[in-house]
C-alpha atoms as a PDB file:
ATOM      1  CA  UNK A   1     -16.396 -22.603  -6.024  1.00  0.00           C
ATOM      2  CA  UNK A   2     -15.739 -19.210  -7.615  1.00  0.00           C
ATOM      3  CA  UNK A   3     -13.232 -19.190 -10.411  1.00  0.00           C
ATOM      4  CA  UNK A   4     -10.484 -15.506 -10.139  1.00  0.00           C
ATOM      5  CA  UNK A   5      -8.198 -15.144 -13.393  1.00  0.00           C
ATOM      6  CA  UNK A   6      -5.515 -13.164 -12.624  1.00  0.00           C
ATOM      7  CA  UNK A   7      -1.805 -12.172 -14.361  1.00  0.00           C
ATOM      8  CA  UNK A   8       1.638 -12.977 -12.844  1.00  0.00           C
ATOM      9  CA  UNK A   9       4.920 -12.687 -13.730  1.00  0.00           C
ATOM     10  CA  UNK A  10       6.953 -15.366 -15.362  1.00  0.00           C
ATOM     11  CA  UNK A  11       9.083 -15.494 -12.514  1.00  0.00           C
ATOM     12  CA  UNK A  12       6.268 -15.870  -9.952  1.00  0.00           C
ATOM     13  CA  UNK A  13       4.685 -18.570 -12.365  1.00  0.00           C
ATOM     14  CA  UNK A  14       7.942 -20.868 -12.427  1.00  0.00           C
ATOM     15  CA  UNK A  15       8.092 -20.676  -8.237  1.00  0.00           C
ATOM     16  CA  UNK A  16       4.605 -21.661  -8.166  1.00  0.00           C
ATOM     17  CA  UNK A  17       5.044 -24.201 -10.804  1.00  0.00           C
ATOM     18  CA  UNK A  18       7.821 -25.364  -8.644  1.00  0.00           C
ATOM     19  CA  UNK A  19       6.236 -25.657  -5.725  1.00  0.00           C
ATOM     20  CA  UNK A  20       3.436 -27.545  -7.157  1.00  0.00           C
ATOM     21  CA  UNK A  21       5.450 -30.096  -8.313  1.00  0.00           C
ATOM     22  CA  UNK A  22       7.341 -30.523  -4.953  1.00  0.00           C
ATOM     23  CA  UNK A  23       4.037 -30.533  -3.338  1.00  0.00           C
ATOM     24  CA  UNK A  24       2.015 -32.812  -5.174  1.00  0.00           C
ATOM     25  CA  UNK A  25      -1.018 -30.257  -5.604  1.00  0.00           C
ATOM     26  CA  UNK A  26      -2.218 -27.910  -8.725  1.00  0.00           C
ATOM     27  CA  UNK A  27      -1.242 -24.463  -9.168  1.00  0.00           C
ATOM     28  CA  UNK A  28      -4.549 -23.388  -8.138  1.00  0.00           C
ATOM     29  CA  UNK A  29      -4.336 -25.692  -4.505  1.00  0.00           C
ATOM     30  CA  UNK A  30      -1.680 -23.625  -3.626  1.00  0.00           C
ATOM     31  CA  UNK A  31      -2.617 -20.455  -4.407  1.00  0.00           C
ATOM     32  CA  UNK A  32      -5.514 -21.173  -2.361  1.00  0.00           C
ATOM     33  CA  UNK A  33      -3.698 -22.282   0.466  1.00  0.00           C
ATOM     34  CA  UNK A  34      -1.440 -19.410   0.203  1.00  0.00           C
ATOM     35  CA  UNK A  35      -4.590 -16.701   0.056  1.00  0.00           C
ATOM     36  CA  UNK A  36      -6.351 -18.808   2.867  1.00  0.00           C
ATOM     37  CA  UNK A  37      -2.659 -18.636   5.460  1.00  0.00           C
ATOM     38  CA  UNK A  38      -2.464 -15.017   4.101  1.00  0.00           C
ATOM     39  CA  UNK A  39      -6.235 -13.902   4.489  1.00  0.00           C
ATOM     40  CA  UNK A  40      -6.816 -15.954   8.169  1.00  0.00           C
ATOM     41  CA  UNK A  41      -3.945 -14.139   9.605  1.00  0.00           C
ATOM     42  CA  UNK A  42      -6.541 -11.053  10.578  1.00  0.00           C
ATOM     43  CA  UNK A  43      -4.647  -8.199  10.083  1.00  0.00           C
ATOM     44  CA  UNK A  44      -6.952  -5.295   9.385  1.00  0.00           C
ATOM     45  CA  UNK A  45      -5.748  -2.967   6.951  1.00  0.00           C
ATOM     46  CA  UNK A  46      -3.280   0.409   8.091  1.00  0.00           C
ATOM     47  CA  UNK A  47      -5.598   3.240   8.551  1.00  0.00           C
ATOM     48  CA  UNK A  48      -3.527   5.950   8.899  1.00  0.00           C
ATOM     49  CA  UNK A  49      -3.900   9.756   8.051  1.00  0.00           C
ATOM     50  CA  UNK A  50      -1.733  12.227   6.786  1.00  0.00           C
ATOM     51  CA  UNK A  51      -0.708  13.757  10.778  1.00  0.00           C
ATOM     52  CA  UNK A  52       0.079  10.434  11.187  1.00  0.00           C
ATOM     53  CA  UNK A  53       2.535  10.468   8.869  1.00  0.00           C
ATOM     54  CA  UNK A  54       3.781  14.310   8.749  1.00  0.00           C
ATOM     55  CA  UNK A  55       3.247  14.101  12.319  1.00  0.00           C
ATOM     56  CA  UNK A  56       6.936  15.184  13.138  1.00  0.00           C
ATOM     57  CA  UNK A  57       6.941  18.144  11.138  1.00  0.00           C
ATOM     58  CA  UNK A  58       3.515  19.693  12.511  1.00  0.00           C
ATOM     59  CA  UNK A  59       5.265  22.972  14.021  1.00  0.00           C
ATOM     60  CA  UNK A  60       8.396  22.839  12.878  1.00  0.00           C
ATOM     61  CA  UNK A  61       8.070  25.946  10.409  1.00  0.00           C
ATOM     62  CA  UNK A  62       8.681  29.270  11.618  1.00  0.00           C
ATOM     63  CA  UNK A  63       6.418  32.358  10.828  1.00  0.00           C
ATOM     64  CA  UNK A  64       3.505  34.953  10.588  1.00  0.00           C
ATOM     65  CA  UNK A  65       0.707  32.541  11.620  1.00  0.00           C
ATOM     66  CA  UNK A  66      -1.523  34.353   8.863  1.00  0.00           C
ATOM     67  CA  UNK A  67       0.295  33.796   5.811  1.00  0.00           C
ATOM     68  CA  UNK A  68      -2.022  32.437   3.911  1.00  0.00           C
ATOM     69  CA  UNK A  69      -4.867  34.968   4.663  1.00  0.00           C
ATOM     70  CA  UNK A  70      -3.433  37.817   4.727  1.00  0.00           C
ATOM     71  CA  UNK A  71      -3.104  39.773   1.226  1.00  0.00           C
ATOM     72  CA  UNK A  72      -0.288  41.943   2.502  1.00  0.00           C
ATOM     73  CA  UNK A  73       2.316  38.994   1.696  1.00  0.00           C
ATOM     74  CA  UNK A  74       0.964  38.734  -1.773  1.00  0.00           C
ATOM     75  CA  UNK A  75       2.355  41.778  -3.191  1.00  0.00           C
ATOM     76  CA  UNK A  76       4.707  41.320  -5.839  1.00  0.00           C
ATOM     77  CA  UNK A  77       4.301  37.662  -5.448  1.00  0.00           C
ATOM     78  CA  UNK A  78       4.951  36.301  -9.621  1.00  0.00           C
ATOM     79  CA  UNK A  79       7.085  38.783 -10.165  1.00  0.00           C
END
């Protein structure tokens, strides 16, 4: 068995503390019944990409369609 040192909050510490005690098991029994329910349930990780999320604002601007090519819209630009 691997051994994983990690940092919690006081807060968390005390509910797990808890919940050992009302349990019967070690701190570390539950944790790894907790990551085990957590890690079984399958769910792959969110791939999404940044249309996916500004998807309802593709479009929505209004304008020349070369703005940022053209130098004719940089004059005076910093002024």
């Amino acid at each position: 068995m691997k051994t994983l040192c990690l940092k919690i909050p006081e807060a968390v510490d005390a509910r797990l503390a808890a919940t050992a005690r009302k349990t019967g098991q070690s701190k570390s029994a539950v944790v790894r019944a907790i990551l085990d329910e957590y890690l079984s349930q399958g769910k792959p990780a969110a791939e999404v990409s940044c249309l996916d999320l500004a998807g309802d604002l593709v479009g929505c601007v209004e304008g020349p369609g070369d703005l940022s090519t053209n130098p004719r819209y940089m004059r005076g630009f910093g002024r």
